[in-house]
PDB file of N, CA and C in Angstrom:
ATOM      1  N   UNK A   1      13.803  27.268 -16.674  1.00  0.00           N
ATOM      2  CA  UNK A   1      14.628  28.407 -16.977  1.00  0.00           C
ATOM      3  C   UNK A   1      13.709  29.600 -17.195  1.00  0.00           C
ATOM      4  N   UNK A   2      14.245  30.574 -16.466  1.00  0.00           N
ATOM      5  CA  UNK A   2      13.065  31.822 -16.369  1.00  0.00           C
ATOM      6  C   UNK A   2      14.552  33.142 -16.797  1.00  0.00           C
ATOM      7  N   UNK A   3      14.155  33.370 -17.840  1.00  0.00           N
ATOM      8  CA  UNK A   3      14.881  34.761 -18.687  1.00  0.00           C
ATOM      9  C   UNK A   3      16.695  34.317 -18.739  1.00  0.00           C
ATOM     10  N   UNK A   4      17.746  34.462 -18.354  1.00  0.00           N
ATOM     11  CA  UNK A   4      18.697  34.498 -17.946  1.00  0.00           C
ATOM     12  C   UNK A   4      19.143  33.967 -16.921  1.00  0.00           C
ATOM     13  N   UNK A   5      18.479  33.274 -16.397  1.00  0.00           N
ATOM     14  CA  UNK A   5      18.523  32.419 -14.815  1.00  0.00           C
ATOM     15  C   UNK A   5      17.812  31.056 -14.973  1.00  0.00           C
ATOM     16  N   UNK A   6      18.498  29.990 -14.264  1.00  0.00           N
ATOM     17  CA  UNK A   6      18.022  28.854 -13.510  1.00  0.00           C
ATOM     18  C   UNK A   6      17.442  28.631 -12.875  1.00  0.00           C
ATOM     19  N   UNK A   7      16.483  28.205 -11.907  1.00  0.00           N
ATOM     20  CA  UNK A   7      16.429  27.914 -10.026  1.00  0.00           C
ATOM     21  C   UNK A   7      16.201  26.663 -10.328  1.00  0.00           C
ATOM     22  N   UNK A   8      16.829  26.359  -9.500  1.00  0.00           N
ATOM     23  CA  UNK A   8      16.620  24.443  -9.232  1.00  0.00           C
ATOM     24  C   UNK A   8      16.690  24.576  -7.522  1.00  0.00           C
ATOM     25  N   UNK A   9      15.610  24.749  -6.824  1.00  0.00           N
ATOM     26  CA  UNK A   9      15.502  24.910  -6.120  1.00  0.00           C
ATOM     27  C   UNK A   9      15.962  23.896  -4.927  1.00  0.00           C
ATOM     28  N   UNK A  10      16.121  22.483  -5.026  1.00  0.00           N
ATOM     29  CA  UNK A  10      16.700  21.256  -4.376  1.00  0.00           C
ATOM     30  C   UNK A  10      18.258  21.455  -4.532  1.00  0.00           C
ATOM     31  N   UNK A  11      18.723  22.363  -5.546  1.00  0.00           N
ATOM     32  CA  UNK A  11      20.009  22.686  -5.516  1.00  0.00           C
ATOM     33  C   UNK A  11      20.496  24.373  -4.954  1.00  0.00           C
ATOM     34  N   UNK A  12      20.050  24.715  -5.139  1.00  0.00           N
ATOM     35  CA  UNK A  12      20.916  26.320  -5.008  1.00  0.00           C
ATOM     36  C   UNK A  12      19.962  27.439  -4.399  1.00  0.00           C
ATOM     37  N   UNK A  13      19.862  28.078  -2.825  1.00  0.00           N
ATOM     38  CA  UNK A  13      19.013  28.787  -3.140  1.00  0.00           C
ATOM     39  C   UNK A  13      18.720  30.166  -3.910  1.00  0.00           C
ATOM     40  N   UNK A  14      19.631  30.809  -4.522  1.00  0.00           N
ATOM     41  CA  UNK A  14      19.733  31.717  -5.340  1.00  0.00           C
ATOM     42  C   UNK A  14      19.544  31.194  -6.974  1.00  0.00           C
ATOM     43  N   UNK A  15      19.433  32.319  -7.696  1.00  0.00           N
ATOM     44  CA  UNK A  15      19.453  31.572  -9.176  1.00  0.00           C
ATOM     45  C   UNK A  15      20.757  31.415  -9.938  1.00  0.00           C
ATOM     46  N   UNK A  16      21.496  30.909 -10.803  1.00  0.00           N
ATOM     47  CA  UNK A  16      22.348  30.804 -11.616  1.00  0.00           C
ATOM     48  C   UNK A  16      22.279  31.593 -12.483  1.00  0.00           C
ATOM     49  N   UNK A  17      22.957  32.378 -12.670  1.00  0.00           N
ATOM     50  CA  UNK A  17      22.976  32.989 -13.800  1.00  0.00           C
ATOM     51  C   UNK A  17      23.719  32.380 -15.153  1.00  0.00           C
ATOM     52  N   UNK A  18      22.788  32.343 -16.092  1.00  0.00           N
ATOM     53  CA  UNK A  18      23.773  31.751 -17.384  1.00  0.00           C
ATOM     54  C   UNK A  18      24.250  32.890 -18.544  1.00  0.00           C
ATOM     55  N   UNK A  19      25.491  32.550 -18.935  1.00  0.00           N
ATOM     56  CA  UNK A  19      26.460  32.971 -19.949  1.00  0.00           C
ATOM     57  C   UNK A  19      26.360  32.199 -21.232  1.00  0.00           C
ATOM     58  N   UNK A  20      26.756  32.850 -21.688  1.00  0.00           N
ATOM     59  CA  UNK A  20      26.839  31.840 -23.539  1.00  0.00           C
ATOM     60  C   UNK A  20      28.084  31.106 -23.069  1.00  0.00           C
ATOM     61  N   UNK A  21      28.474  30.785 -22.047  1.00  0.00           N
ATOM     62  CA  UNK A  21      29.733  29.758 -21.900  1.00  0.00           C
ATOM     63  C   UNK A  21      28.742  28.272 -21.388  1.00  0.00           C
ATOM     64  N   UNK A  22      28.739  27.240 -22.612  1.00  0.00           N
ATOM     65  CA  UNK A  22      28.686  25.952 -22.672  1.00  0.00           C
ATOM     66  C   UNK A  22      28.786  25.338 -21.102  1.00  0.00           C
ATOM     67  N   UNK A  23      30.061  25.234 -20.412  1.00  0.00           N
ATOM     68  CA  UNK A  23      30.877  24.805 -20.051  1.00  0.00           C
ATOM     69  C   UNK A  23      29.922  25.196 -18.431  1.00  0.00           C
ATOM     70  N   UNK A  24      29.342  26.842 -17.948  1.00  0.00           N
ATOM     71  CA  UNK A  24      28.841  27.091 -17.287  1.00  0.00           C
ATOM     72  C   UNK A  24      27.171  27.300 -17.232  1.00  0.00           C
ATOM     73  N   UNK A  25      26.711  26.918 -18.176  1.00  0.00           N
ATOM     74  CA  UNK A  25      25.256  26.403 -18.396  1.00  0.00           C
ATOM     75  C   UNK A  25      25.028  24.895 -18.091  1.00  0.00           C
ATOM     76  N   UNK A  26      25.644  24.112 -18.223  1.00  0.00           N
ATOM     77  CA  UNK A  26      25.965  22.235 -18.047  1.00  0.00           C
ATOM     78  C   UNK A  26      25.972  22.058 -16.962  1.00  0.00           C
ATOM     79  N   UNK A  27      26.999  22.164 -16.327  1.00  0.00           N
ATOM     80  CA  UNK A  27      27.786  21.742 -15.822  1.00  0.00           C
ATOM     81  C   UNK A  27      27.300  21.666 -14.219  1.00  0.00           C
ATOM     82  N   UNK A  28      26.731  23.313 -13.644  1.00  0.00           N
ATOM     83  CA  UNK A  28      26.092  22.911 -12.633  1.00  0.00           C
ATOM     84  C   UNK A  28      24.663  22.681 -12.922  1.00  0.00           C
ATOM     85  N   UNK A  29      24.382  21.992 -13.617  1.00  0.00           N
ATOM     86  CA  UNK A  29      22.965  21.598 -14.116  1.00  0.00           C
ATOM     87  C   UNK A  29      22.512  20.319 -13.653  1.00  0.00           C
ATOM     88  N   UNK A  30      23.467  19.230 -14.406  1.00  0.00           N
ATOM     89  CA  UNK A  30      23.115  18.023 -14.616  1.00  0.00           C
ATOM     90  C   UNK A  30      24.764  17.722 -15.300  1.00  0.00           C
ATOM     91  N   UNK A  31      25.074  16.577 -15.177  1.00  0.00           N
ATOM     92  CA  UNK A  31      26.060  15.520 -15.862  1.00  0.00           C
ATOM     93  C   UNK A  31      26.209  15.725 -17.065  1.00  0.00           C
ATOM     94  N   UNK A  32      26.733  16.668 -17.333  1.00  0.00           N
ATOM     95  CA  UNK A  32      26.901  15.782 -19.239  1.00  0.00           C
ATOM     96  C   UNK A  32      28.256  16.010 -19.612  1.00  0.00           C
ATOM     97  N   UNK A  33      28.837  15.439 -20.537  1.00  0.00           N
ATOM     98  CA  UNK A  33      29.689  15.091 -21.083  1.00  0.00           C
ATOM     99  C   UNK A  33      30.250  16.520 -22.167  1.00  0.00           C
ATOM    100  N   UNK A  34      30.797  17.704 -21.680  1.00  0.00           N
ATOM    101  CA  UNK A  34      30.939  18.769 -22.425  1.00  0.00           C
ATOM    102  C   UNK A  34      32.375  18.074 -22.481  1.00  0.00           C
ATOM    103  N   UNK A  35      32.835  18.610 -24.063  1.00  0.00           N
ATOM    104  CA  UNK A  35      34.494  18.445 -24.600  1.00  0.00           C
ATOM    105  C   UNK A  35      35.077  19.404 -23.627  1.00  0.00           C
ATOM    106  N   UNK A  36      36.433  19.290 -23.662  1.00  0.00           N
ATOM    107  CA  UNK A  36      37.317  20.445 -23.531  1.00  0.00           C
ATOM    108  C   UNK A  36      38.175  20.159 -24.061  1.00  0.00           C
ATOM    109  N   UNK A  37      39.404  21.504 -24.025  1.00  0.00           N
ATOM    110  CA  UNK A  37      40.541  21.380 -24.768  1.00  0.00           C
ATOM    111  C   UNK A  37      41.683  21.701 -23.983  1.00  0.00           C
ATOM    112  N   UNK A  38      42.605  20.560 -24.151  1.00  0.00           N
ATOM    113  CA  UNK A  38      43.975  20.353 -23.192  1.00  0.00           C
ATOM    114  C   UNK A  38      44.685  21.855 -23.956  1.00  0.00           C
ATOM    115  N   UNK A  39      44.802  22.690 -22.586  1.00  0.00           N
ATOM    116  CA  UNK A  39      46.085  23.731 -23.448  1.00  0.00           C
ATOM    117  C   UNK A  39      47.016  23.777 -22.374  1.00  0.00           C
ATOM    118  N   UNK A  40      47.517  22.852 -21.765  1.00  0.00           N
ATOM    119  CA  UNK A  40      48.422  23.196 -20.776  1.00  0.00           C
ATOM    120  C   UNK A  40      48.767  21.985 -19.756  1.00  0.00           C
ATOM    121  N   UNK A  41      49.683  20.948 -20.066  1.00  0.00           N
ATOM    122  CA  UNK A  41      50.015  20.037 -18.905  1.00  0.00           C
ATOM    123  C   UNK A  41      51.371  20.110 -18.145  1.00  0.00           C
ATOM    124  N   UNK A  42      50.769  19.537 -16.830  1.00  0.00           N
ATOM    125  CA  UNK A  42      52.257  19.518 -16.295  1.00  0.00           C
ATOM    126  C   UNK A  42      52.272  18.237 -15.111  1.00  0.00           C
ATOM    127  N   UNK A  43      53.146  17.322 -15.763  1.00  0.00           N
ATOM    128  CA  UNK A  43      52.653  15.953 -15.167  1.00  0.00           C
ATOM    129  C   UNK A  43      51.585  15.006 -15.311  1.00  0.00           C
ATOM    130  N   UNK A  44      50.605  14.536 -14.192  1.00  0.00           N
ATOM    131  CA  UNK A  44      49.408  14.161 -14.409  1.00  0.00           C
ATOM    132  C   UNK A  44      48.636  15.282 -14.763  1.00  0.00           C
ATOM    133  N   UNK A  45      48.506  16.549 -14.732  1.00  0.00           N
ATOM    134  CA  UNK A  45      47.529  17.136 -14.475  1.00  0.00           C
ATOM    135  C   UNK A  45      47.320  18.197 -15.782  1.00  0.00           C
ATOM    136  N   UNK A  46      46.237  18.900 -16.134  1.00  0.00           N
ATOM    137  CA  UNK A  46      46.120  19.342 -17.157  1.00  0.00           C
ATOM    138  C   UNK A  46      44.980  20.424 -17.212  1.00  0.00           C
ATOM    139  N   UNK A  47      45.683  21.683 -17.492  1.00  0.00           N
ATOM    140  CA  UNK A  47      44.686  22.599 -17.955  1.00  0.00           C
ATOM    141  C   UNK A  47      43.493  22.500 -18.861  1.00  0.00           C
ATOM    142  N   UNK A  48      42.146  22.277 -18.712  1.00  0.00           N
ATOM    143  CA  UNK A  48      41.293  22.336 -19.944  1.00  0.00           C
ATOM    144  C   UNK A  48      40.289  23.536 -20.123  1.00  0.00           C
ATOM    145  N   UNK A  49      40.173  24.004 -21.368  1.00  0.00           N
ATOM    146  CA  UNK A  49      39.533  25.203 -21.652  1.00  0.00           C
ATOM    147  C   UNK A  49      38.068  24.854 -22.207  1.00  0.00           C
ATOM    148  N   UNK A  50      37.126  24.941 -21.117  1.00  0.00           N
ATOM    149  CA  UNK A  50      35.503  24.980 -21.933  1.00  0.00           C
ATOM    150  C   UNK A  50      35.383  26.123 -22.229  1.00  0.00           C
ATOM    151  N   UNK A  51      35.869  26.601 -23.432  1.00  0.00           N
ATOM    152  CA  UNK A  51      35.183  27.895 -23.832  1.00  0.00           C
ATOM    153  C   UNK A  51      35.599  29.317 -23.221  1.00  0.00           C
ATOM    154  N   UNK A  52      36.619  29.452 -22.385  1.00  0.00           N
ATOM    155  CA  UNK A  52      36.753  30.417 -21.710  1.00  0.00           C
ATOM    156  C   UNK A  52      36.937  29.830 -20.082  1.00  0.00           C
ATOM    157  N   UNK A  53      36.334  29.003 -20.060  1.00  0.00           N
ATOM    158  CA  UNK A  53      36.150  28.328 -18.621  1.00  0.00           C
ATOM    159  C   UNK A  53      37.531  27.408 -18.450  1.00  0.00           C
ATOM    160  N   UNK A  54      38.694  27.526 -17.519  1.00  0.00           N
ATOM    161  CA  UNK A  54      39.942  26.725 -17.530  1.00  0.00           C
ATOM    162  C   UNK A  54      39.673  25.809 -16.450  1.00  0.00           C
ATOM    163  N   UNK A  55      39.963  24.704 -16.382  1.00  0.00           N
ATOM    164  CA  UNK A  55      39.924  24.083 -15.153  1.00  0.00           C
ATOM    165  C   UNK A  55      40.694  22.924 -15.358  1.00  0.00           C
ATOM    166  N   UNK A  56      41.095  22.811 -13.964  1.00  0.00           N
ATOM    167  CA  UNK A  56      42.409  21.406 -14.150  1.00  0.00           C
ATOM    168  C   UNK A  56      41.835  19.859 -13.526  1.00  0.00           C
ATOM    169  N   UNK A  57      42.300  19.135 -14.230  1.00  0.00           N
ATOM    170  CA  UNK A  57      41.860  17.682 -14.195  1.00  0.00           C
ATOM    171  C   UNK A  57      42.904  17.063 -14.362  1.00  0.00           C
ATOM    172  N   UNK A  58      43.074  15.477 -13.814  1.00  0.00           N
ATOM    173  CA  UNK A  58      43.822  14.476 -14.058  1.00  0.00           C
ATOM    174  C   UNK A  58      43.836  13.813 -15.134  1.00  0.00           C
ATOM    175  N   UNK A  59      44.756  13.875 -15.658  1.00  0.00           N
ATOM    176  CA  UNK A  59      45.086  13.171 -16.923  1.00  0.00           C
ATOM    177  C   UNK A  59      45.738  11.672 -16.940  1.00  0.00           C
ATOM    178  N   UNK A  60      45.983  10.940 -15.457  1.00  0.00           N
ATOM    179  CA  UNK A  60      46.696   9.826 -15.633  1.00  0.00           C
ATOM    180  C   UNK A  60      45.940   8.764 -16.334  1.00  0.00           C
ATOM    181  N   UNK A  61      44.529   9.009 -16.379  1.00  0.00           N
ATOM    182  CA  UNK A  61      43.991   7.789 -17.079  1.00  0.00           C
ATOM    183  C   UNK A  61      43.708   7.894 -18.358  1.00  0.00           C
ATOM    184  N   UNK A  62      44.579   8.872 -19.267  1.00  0.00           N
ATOM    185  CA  UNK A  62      44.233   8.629 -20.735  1.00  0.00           C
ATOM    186  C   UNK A  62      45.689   9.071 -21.402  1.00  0.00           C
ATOM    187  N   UNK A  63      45.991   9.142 -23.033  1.00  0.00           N
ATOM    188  CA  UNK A  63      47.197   9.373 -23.582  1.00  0.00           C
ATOM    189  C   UNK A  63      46.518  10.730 -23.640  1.00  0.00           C
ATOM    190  N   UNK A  64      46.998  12.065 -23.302  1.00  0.00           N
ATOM    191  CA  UNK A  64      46.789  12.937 -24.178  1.00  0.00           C
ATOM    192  C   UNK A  64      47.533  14.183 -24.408  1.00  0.00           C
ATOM    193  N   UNK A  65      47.692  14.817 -25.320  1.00  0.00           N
ATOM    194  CA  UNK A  65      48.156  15.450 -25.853  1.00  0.00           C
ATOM    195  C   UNK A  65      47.471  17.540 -25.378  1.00  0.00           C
ATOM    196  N   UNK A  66      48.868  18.339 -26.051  1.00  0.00           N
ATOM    197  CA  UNK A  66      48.359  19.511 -25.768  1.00  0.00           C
ATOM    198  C   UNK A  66      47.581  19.887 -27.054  1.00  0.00           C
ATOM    199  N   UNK A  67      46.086  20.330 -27.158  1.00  0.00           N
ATOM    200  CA  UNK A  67      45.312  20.513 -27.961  1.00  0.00           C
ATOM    201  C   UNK A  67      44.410  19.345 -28.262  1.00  0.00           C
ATOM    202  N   UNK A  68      44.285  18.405 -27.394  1.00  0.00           N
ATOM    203  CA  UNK A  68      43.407  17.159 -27.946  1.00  0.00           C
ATOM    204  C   UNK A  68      42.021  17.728 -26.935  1.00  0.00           C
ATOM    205  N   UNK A  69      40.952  17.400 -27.024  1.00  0.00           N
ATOM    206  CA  UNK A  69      39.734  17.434 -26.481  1.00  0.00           C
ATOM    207  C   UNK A  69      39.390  16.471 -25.489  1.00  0.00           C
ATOM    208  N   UNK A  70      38.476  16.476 -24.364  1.00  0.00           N
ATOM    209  CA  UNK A  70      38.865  15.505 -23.120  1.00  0.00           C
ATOM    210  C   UNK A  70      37.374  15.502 -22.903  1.00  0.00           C
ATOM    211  N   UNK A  71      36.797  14.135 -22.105  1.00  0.00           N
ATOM    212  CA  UNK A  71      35.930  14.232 -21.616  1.00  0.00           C
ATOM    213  C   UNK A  71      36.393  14.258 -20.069  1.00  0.00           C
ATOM    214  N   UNK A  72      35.811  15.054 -19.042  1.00  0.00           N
ATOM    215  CA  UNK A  72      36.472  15.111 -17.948  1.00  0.00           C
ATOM    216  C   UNK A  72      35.423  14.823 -16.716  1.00  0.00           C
ATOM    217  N   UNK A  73      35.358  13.769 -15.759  1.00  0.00           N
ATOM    218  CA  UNK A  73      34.093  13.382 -15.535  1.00  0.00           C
ATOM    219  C   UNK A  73      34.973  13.147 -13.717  1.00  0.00           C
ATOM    220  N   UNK A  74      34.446  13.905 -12.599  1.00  0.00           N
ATOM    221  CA  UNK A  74      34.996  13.824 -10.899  1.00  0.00           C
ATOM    222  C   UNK A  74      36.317  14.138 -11.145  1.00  0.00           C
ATOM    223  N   UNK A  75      36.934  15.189 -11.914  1.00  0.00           N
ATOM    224  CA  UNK A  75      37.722  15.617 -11.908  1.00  0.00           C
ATOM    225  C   UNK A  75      39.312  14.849 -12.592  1.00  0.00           C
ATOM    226  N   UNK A  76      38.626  13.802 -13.381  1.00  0.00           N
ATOM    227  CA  UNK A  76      39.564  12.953 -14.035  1.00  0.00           C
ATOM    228  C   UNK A  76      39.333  12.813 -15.823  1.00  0.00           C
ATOM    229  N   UNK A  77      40.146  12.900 -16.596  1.00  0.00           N
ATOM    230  CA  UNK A  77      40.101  13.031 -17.759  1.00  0.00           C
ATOM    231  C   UNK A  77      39.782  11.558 -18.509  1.00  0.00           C
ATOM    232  N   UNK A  78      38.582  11.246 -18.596  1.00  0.00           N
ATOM    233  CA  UNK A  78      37.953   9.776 -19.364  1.00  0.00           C
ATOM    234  C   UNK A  78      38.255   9.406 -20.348  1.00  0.00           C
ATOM    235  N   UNK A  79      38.250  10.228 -20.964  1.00  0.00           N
ATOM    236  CA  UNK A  79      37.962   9.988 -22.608  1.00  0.00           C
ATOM    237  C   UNK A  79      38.738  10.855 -23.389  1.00  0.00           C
ATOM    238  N   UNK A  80      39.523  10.343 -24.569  1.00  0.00           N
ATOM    239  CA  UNK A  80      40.090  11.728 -25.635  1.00  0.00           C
ATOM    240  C   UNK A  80      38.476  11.398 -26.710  1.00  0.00           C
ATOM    241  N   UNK A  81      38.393  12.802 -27.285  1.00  0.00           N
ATOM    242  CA  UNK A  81      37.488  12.715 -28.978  1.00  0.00           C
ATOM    243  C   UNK A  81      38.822  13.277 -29.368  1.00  0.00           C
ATOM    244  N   UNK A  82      38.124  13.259 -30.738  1.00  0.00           N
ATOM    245  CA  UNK A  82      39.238  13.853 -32.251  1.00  0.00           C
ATOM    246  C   UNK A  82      38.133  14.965 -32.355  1.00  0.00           C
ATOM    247  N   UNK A  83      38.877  16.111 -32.875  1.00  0.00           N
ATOM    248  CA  UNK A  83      38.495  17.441 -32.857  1.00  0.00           C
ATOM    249  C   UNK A  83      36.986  17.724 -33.084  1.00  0.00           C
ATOM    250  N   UNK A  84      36.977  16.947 -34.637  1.00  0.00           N
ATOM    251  CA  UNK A  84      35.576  16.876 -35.365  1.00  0.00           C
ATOM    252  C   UNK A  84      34.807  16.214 -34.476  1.00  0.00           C
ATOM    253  N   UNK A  85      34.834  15.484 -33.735  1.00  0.00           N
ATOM    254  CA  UNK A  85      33.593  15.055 -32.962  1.00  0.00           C
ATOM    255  C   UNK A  85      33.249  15.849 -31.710  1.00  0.00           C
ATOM    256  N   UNK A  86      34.516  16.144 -31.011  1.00  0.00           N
ATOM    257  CA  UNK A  86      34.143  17.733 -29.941  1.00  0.00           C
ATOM    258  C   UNK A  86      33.535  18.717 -30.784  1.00  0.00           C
ATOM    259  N   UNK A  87      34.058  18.658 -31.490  1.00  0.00           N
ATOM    260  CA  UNK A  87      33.448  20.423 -31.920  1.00  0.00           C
ATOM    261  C   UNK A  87      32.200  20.183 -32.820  1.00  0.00           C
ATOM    262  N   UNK A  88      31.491  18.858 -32.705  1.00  0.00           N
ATOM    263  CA  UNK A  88      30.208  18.807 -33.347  1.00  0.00           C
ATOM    264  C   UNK A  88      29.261  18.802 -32.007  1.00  0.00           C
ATOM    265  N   UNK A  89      29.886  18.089 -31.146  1.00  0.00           N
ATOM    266  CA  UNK A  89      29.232  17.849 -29.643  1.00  0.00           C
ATOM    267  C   UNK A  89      28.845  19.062 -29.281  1.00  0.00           C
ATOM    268  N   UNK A  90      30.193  20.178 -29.297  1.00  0.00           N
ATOM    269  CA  UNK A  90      29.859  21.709 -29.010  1.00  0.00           C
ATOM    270  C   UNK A  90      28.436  22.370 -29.655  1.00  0.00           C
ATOM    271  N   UNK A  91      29.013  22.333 -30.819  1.00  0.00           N
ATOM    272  CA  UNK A  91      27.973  22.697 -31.652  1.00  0.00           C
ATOM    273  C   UNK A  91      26.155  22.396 -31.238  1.00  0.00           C
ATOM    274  N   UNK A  92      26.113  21.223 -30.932  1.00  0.00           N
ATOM    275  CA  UNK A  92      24.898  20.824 -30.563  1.00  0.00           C
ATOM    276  C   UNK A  92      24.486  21.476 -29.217  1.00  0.00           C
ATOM    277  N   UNK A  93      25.498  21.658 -28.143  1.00  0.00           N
ATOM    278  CA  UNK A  93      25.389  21.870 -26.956  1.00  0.00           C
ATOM    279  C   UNK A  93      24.926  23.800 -27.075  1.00  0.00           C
ATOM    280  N   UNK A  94      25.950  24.156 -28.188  1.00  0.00           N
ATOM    281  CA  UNK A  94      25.121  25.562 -28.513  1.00  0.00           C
ATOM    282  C   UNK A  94      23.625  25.928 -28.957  1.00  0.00           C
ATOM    283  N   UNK A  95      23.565  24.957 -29.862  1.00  0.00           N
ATOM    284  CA  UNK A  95      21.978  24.872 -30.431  1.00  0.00           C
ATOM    285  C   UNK A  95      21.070  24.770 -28.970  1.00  0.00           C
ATOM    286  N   UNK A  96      21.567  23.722 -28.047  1.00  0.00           N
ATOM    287  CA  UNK A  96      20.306  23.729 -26.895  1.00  0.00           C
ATOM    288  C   UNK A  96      20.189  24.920 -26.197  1.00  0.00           C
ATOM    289  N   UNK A  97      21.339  25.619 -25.953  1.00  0.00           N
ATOM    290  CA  UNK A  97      21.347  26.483 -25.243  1.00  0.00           C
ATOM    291  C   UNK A  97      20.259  27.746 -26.274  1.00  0.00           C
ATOM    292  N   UNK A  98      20.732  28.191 -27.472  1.00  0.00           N
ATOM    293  CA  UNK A  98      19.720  28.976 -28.398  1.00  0.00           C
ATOM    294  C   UNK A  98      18.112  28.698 -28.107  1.00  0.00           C
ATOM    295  N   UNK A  99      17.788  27.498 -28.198  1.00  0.00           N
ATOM    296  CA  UNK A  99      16.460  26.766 -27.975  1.00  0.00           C
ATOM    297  C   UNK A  99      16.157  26.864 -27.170  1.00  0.00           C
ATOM    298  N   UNK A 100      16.749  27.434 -25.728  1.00  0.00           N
ATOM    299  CA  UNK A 100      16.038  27.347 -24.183  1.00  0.00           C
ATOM    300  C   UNK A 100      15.775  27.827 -23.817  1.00  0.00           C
TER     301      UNK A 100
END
């Protein structure tokens, strides 16, 4: 990471620019497991909010609810957490980003 930018050069030939959005620092990075938050279903499918970042995923493979936190992994919703454990996950995921 050089100032405000990425290059991962085997990936992208331009740089990434990063935001204080979690959700868009991760995500085209590497794999990880960022929370989100269900604010919007309709059917299988479900609005989730990283931070500003909305994006829709399948929900048929878990119970969940509007306002529960999701792990969302090829475009399918894996996993529910309970609030306190997303929003500690967050938390940490902010600290790396401060540190980098």
């Amino acid at each position: 990471m050089h100032g405000n930018y990425i290059y991962n050069l085997d990936l992208f030939d331009e740089p990434l620019q990063i935001t204080n959005n979690i959700y868009n620092a991760f995500f085209f990075i590497v794999c990880l497991a960022v929370p989100g938050k269900v604010i919007e279903i309709k059917g299988r499918k479900a609005k989730i909010d990283y931070g500003g970042v909305i994006r829709e995923a399948d929900i048929s493979l878990v119970e969940v609810k509007e306002g529960d936190y999701v792990i969302v992994h090829a475009g399918f919703a894996i996993q529910v957490l309970n609030e306190r454990d997303a929003k500690e996950t967050l938390k940490i995921f902010e600290e790396m980003l401060k540190n980098a």
